[in-house]
C-alpha atoms as a PDB file:
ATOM      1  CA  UNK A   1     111.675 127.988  97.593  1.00  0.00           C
ATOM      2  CA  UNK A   2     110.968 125.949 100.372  1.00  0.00           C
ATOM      3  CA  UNK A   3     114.066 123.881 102.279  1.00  0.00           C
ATOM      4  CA  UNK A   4     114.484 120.396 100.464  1.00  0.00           C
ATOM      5  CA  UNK A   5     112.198 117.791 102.596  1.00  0.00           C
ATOM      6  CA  UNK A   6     111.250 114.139 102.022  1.00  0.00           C
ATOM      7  CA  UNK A   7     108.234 111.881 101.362  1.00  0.00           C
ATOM      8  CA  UNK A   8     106.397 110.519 104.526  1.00  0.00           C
ATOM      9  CA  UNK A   9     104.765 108.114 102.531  1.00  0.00           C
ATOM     10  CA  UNK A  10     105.408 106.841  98.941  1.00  0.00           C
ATOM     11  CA  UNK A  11     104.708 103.825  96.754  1.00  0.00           C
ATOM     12  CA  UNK A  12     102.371 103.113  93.493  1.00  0.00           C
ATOM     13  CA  UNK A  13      98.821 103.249  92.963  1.00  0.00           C
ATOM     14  CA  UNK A  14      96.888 101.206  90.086  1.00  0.00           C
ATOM     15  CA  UNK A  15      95.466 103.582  86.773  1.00  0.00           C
ATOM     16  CA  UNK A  16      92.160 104.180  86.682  1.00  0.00           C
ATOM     17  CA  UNK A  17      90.334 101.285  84.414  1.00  0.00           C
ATOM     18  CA  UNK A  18      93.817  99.952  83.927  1.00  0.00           C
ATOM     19  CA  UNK A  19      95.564  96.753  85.144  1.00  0.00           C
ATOM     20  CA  UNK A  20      99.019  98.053  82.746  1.00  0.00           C
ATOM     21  CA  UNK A  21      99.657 100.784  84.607  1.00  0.00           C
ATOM     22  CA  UNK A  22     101.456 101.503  88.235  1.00  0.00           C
ATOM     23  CA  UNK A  23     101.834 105.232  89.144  1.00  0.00           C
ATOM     24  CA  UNK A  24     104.320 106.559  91.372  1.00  0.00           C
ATOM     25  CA  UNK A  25     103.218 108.679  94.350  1.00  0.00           C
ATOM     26  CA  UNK A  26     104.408 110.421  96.870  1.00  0.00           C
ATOM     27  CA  UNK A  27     103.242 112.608 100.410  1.00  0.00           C
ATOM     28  CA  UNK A  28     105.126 114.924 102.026  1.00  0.00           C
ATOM     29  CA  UNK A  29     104.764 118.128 104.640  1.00  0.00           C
ATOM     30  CA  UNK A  30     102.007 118.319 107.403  1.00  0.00           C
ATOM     31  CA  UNK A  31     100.130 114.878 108.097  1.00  0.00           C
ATOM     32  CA  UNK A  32      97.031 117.579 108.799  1.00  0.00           C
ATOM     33  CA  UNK A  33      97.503 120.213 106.429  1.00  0.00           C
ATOM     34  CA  UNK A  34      96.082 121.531 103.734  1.00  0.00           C
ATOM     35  CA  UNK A  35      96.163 118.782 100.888  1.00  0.00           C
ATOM     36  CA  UNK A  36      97.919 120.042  97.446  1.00  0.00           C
ATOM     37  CA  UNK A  37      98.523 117.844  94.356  1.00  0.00           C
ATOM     38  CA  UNK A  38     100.856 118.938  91.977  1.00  0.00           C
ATOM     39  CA  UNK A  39     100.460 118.112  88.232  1.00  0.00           C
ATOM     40  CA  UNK A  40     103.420 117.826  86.404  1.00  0.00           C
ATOM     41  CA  UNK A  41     104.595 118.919  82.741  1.00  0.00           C
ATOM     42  CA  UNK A  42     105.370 117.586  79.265  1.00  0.00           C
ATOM     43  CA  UNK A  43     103.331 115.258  79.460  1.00  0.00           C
ATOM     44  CA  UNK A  44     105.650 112.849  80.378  1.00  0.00           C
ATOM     45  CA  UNK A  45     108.387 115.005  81.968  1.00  0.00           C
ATOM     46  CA  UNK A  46     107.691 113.404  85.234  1.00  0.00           C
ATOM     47  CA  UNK A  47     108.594 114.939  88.913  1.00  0.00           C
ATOM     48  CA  UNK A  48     111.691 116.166  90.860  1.00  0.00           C
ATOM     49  CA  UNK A  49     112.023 116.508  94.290  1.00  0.00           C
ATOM     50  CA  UNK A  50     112.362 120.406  94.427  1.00  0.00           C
ATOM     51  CA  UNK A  51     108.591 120.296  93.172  1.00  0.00           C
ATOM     52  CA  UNK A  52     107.945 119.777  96.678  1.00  0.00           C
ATOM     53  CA  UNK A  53     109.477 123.484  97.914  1.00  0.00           C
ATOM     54  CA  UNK A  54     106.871 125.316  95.954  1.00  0.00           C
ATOM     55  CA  UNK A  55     104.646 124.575  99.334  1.00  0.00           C
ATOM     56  CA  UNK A  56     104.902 125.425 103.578  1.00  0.00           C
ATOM     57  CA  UNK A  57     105.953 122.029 104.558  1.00  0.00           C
ATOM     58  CA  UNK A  58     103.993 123.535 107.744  1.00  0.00           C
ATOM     59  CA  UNK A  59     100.853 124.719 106.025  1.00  0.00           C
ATOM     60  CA  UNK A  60     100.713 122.184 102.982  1.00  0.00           C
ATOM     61  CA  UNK A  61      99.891 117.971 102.842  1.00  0.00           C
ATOM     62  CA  UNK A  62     101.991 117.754  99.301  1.00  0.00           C
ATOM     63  CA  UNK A  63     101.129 115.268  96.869  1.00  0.00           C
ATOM     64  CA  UNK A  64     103.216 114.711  94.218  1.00  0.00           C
ATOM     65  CA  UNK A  65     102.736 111.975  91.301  1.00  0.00           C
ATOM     66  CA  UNK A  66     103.719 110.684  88.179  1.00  0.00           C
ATOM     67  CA  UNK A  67     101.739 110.858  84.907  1.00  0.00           C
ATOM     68  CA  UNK A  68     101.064 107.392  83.059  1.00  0.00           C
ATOM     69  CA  UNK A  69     104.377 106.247  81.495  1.00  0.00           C
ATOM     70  CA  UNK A  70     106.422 109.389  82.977  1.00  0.00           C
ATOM     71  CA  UNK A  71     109.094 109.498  85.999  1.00  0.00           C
ATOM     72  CA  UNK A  72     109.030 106.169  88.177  1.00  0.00           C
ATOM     73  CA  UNK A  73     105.429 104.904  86.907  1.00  0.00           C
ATOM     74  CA  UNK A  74     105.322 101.925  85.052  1.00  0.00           C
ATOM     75  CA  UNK A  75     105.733 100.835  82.385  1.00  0.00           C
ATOM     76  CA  UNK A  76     107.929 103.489  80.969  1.00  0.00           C
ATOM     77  CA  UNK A  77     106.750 105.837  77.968  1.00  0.00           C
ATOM     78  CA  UNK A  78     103.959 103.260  77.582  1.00  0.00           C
ATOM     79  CA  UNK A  79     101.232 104.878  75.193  1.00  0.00           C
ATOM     80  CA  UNK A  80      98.549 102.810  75.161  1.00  0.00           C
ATOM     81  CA  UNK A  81      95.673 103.949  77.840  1.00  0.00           C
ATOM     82  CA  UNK A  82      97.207 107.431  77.570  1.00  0.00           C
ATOM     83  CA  UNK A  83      95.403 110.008  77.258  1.00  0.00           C
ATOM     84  CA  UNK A  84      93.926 113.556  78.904  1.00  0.00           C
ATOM     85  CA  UNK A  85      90.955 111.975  80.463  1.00  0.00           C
ATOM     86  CA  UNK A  86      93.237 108.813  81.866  1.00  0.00           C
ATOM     87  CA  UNK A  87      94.637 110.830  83.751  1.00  0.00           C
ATOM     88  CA  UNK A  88      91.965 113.175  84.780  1.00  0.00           C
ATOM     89  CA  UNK A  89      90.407 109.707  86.400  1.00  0.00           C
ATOM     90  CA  UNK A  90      93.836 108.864  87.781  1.00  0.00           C
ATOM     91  CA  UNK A  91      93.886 111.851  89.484  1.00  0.00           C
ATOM     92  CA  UNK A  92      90.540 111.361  91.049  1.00  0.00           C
ATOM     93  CA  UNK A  93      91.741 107.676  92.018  1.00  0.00           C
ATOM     94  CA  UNK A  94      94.065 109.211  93.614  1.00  0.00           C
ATOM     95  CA  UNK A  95      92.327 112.023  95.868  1.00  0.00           C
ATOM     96  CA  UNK A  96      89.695 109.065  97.057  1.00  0.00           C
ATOM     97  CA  UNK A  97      93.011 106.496  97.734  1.00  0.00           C
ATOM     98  CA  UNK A  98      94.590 109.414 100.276  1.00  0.00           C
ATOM     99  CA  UNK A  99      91.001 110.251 101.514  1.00  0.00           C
ATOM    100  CA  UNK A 100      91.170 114.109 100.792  1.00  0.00           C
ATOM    101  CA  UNK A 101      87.458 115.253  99.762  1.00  0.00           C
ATOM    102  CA  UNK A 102      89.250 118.950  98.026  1.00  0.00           C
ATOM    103  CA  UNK A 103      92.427 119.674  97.340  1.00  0.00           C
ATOM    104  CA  UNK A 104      94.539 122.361  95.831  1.00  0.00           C
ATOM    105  CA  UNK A 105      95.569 121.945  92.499  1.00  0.00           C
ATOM    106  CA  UNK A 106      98.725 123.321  91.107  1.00  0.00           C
ATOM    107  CA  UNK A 107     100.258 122.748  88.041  1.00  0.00           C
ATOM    108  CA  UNK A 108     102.994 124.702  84.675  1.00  0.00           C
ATOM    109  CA  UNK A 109     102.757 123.700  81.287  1.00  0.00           C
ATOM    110  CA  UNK A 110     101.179 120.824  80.224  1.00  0.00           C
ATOM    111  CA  UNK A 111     100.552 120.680  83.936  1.00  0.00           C
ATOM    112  CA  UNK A 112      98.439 123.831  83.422  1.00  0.00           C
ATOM    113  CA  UNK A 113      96.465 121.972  80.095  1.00  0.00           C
ATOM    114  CA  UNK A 114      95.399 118.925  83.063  1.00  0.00           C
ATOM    115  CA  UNK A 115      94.809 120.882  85.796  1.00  0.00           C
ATOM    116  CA  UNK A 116      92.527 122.556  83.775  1.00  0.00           C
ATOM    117  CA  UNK A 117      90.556 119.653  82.201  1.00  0.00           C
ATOM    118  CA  UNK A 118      90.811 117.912  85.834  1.00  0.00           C
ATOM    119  CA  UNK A 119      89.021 121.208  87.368  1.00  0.00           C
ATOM    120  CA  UNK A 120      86.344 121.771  84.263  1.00  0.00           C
ATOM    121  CA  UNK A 121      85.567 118.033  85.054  1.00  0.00           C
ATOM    122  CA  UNK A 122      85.710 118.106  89.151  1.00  0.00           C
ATOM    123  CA  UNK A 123      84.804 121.220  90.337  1.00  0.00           C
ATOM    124  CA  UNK A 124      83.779 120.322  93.519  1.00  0.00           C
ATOM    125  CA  UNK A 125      86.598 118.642  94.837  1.00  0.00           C
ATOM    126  CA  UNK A 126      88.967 121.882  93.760  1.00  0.00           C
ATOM    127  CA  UNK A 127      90.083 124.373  96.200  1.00  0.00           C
ATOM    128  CA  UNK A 128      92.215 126.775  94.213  1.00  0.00           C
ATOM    129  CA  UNK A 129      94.432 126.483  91.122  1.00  0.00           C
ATOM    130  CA  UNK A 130      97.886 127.476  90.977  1.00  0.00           C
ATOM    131  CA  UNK A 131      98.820 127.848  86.952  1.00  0.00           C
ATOM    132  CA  UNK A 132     102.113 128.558  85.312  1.00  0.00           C
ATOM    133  CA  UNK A 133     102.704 129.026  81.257  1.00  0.00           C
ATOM    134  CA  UNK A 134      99.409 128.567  80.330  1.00  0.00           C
ATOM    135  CA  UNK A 135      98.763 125.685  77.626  1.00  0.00           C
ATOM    136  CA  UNK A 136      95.924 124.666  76.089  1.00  0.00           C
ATOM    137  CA  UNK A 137      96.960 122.960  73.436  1.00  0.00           C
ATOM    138  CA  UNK A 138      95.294 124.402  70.355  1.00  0.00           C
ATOM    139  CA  UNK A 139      96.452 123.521  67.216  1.00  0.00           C
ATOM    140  CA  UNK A 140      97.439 127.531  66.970  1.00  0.00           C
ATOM    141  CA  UNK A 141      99.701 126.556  69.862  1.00  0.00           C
ATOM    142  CA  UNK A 142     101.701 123.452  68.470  1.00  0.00           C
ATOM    143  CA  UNK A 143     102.396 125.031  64.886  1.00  0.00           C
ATOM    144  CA  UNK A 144     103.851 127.898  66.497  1.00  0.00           C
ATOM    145  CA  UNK A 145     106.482 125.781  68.746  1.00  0.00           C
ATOM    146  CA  UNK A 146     106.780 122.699  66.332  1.00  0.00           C
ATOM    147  CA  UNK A 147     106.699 123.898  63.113  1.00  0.00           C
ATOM    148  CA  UNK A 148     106.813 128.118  62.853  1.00  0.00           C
ATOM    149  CA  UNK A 149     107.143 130.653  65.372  1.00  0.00           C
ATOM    150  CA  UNK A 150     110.130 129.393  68.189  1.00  0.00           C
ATOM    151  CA  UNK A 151     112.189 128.683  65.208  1.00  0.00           C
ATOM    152  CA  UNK A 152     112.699 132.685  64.620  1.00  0.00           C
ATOM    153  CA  UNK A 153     113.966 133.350  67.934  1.00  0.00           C
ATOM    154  CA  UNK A 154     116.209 129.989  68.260  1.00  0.00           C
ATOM    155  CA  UNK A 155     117.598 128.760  64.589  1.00  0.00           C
ATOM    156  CA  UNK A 156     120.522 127.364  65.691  1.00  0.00           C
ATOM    157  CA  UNK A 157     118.325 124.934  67.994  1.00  0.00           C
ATOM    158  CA  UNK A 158     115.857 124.825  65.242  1.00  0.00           C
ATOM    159  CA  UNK A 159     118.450 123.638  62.971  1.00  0.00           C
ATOM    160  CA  UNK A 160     119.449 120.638  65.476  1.00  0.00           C
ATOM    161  CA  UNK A 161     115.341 119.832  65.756  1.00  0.00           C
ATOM    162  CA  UNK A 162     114.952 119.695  61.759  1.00  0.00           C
ATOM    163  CA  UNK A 163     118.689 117.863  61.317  1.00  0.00           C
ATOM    164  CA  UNK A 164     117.093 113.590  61.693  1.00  0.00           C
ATOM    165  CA  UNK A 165     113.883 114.620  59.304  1.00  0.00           C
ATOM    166  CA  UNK A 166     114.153 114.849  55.739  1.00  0.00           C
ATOM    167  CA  UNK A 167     113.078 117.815  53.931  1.00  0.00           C
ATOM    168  CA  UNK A 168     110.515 116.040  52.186  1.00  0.00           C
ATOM    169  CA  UNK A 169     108.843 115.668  55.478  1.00  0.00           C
ATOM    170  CA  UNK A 170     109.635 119.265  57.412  1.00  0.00           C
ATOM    171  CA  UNK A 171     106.211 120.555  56.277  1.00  0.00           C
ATOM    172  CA  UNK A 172     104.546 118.468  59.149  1.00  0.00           C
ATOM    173  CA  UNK A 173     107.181 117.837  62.309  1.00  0.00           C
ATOM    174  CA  UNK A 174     104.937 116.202  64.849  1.00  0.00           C
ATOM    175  CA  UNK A 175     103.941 113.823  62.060  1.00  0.00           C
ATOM    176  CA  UNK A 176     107.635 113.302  60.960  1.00  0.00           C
ATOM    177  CA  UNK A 177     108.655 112.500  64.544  1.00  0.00           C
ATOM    178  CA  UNK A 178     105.476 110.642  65.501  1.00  0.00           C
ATOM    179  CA  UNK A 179     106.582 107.981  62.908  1.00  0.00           C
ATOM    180  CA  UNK A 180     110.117 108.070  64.098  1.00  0.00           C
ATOM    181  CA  UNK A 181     109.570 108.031  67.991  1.00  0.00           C
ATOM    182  CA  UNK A 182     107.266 104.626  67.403  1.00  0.00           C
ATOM    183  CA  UNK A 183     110.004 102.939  64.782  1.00  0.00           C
ATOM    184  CA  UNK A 184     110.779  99.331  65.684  1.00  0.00           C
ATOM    185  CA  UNK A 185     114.387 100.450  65.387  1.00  0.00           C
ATOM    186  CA  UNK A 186     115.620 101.724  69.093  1.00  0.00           C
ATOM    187  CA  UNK A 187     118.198 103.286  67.750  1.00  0.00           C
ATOM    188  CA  UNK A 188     116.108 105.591  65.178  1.00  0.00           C
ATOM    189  CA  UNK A 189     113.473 105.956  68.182  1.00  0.00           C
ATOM    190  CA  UNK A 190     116.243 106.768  70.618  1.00  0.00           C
ATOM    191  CA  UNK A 191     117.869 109.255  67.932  1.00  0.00           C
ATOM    192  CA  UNK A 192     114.519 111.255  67.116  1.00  0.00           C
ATOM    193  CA  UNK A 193     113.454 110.956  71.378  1.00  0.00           C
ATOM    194  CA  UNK A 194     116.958 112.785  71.824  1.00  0.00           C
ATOM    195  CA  UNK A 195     116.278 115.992  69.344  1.00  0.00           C
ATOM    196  CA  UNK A 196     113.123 116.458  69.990  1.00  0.00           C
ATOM    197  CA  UNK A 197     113.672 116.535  73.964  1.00  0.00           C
ATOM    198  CA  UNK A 198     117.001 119.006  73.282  1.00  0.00           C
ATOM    199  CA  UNK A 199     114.362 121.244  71.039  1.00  0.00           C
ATOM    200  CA  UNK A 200     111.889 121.947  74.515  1.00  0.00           C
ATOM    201  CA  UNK A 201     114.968 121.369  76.995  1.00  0.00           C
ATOM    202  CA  UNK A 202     117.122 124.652  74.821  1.00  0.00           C
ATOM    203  CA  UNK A 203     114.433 126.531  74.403  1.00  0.00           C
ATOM    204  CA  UNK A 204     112.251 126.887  77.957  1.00  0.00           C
ATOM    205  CA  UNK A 205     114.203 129.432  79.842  1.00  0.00           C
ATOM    206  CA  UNK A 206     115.510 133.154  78.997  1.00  0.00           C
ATOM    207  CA  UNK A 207     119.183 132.571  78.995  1.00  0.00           C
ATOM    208  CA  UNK A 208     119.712 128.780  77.886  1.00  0.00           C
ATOM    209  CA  UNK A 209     120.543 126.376  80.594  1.00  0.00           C
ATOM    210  CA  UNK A 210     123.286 123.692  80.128  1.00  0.00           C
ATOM    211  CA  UNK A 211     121.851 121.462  82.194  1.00  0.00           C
ATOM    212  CA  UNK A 212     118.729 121.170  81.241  1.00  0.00           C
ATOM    213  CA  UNK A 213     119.939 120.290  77.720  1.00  0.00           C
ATOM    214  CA  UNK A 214     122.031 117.638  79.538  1.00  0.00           C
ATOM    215  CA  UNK A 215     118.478 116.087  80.676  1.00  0.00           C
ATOM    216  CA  UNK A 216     117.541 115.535  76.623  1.00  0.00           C
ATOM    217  CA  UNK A 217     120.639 113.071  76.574  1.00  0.00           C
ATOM    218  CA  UNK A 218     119.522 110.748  79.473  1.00  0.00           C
ATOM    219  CA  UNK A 219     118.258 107.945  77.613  1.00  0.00           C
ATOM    220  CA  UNK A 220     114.834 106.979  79.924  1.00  0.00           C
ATOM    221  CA  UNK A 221     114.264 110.461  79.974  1.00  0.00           C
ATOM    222  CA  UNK A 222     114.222 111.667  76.722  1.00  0.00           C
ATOM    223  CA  UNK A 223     112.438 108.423  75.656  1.00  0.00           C
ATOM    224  CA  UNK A 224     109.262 109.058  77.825  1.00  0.00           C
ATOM    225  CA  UNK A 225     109.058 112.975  77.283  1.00  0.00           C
ATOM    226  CA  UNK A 226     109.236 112.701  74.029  1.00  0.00           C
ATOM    227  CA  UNK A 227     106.781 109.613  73.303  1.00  0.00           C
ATOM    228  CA  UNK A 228     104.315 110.246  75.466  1.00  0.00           C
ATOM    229  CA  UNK A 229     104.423 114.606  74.330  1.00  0.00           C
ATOM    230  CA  UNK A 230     104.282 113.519  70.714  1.00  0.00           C
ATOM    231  CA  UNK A 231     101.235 111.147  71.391  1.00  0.00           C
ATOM    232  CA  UNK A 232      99.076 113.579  72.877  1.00  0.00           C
ATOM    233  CA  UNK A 233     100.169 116.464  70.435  1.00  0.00           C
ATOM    234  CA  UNK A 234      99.788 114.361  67.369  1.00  0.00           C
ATOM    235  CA  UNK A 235      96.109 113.084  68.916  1.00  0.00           C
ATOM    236  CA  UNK A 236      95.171 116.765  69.605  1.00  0.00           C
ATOM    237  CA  UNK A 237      95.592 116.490  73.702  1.00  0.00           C
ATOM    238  CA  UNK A 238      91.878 114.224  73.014  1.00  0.00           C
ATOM    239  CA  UNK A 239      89.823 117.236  73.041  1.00  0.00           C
ATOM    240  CA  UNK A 240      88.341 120.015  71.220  1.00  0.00           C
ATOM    241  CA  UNK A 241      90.631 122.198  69.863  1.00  0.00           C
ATOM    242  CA  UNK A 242      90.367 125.336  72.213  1.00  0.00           C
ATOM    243  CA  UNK A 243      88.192 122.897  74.577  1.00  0.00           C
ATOM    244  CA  UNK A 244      89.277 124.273  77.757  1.00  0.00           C
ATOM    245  CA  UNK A 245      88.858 127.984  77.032  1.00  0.00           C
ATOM    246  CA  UNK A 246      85.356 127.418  76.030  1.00  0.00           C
ATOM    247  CA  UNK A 247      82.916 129.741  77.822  1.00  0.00           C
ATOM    248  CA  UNK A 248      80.818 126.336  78.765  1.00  0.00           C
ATOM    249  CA  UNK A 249      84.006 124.701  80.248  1.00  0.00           C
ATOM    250  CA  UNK A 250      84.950 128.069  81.772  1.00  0.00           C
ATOM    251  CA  UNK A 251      81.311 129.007  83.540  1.00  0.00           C
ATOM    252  CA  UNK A 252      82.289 125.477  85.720  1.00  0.00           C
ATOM    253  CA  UNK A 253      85.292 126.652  87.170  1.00  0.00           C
ATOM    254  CA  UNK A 254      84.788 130.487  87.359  1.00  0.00           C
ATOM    255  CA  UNK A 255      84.195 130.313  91.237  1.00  0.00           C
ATOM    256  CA  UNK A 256      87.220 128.813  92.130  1.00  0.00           C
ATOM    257  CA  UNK A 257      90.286 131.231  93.162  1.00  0.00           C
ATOM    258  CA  UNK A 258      93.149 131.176  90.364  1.00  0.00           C
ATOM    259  CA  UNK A 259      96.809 132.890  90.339  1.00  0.00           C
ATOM    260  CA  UNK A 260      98.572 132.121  87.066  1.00  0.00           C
ATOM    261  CA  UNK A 261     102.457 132.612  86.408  1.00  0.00           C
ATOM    262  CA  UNK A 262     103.448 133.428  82.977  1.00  0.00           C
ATOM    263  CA  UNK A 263     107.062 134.330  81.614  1.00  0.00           C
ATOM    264  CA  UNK A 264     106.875 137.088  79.336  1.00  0.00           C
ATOM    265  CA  UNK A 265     109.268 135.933  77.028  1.00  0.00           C
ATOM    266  CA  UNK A 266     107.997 132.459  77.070  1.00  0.00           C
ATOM    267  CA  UNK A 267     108.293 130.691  73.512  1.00  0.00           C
ATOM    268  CA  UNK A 268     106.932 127.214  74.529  1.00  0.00           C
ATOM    269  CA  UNK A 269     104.196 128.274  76.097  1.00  0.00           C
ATOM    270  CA  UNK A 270     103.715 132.071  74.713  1.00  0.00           C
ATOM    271  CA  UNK A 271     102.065 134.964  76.862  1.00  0.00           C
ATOM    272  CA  UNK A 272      98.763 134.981  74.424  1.00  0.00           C
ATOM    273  CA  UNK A 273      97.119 131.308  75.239  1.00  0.00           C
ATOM    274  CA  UNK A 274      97.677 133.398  79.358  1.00  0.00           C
ATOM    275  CA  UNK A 275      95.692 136.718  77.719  1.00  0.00           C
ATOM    276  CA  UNK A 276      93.257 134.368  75.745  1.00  0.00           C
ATOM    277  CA  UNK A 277      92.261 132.598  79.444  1.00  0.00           C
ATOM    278  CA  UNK A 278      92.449 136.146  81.105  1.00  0.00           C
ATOM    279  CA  UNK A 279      89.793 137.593  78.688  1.00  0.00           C
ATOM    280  CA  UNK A 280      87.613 134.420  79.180  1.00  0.00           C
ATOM    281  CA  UNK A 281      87.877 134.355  82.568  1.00  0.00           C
ATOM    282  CA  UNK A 282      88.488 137.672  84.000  1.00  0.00           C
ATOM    283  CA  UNK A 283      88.294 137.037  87.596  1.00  0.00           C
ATOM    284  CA  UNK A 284      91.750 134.997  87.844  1.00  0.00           C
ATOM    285  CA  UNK A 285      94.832 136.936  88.752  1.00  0.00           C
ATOM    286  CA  UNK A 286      97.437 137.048  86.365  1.00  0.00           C
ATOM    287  CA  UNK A 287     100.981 137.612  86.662  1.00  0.00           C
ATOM    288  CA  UNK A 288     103.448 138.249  83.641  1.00  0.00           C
ATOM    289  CA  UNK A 289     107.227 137.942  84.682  1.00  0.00           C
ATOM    290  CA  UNK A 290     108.919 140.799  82.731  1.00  0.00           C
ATOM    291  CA  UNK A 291     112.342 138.480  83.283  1.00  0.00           C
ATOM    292  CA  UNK A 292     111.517 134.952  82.619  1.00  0.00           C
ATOM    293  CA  UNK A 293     111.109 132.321  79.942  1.00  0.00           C
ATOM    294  CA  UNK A 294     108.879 129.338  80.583  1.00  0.00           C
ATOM    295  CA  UNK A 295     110.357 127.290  83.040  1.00  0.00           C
ATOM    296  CA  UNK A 296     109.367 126.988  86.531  1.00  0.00           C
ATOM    297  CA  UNK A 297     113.091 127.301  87.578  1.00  0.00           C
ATOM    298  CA  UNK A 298     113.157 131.437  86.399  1.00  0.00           C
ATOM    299  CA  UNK A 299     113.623 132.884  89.376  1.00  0.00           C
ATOM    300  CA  UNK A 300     110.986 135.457  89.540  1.00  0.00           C
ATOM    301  CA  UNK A 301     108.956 132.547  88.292  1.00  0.00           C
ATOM    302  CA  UNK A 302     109.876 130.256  91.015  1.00  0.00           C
ATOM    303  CA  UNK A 303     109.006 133.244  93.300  1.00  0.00           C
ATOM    304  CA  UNK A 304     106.143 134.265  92.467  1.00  0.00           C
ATOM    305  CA  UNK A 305     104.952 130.878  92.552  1.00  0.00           C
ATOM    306  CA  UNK A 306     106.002 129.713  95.731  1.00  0.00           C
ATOM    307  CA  UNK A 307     104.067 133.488  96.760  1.00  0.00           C
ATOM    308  CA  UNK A 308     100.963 131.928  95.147  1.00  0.00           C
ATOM    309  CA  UNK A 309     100.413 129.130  96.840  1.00  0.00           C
ATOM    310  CA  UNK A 310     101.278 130.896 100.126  1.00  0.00           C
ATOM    311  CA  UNK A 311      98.183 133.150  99.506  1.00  0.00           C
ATOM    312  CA  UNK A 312      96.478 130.210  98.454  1.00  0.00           C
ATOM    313  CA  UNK A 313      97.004 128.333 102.133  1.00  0.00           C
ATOM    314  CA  UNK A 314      96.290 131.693 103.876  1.00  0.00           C
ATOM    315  CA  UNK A 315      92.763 131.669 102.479  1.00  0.00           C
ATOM    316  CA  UNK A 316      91.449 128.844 104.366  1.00  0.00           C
ATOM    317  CA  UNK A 317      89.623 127.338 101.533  1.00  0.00           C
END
């Protein structure tokens, strides 16, 4: 990674066909460089200032944001105007408020899933993509980490995740939580945002990290991730199921140069939704991490992703 650097300029910008909400936004690096935005996860994990050392503070103009309702935008795990192609237009709002006609795009996760629809619906103002633990939220993909599949490989975090739903409910999770995460009571909402933050948090890297199950406790946190991931899962992610590996969605990206970053032994985000792009679109260049879960933070993720967009700014796109 990159040394630790700060924002030049930072401050809020108004959502797209929205008066509600105020997104945060940041720039930081070269004044003249090449312009990257980076597209965090969850949705509604929000960003960290180490998301800026992916990029050459030399090479790279670094734009970093947060989604509606996530990190410092406003208001907090607000739902309503919240969806995929909200912030596809934020996005664009944006790229036209710092004046950048293209830009890199580089995004893990859910950050893959937007990055994706943002590209399939703006091709032309898209550089490259940078993609890590490919998501594209099929409903093949949500069963298998809410509901069967992660749970084999992590019971005793499974066991925590089932613990405030009653078995009468278990059968459907993100429906059982849904109701719970939008209960009048703060207590029961705080309670379900909690467990079902701690579920993601335990289970994203190869050896479990401490403190990122520490972040599922922070109150504001946990709240927004969990709200805002639950509303987009339980609406589908407003799309087609398998929408963005369509051959139609993928014929109006196909041009554009892509390195994706994928953990092997990635249970969030498993290695197939990566294969099912790759055989869709063969001309990106994938890269499976024989040592690494899903989070960013593996190191031979975090290297080979910091390599990527190095390439990327070499290219002179």
């Amino acid at each position: 990674m990159y040394p630790p650097i700060k924002p030049y300029e930072s401050g809020f910008f108004q959502g797209a066909n929205s008066e509600k909400h105020q997104l945060y936004y940041e720039v930081s690096g070269n004044k003249e460089g090449d312009p990257v935005v980076f597209l965090h996860g969850g949705p509604g994990g929000g960003t960290d200032p180490k998301d800026r050392q992916f990029f050459n503070p030399e090479k790279y103009k670094i734009v970093l944001f947060d989604q509606r309702g996530a990190g410092k935008s406003i208001p907090s795990a607000e739902l309503e105007n919240n969806t995929t192609w909200d912030l596809v237009k934020d996005i664009e709002v944006l790229r036209q408020k710092l004046d950048v006609t293209k830009w890199h795009v580089f995004g893990g996760s859910w950050g893959s899933t937007l990055s994706l629809a943002y590209a399939q619906t703006h091709p032309d103002r898209v550089k490259s993509l940078v993609l890590r633990g490919i998501f594209t939220l099929r409903q093949s993909e949500l069963r298998f980490f809410y509901q069967d599949g992660a749970s084999h490989l992590f019971p005793e975090q499974w066991e925590e995740y089932l613990a405030p739903i009653p078995e009468a409910e278990q059968h459907d999770m993100m429906k059982a939580y849904h109701s719970r995460l939008n209960s009048p009571d703060e207590n029961i909402r705080l309670a379900a945002a909690k467990a079902w933050a701690k579920w993601e948090m335990a289970t994203s890297r190869l050896i479990v990290s401490a403190d990122a199950v520490a972040q599922a406790e922070k109150d504001d946190f946990a709240n927004a991730f969990a709200r805002i991931e639950n509303h987009y899962f339980v609406n589908e992610g407003f799309m087609r199921n398998g929408q963005l590996l369509e051959k139609q969605e993928i014929d109006k990206i196909r041009h554009i140069p892509t390195i994706v970053v994928q953990g092997r032994y990635d249970v969030v985000c498993p290695a197939t939704t990566a294969w099912a792009l790759k055989r869709t679109w063969p001309e990106i260049t994938l890269h499976i991490i024989p040592d690494a879960g899903h989070s960013s933070r593996e190191p031979g993720i975090e290297k080979k992703l910091v390599e990527a967009a190095d390439i990327m700014a070499s290219k002179g796109l």
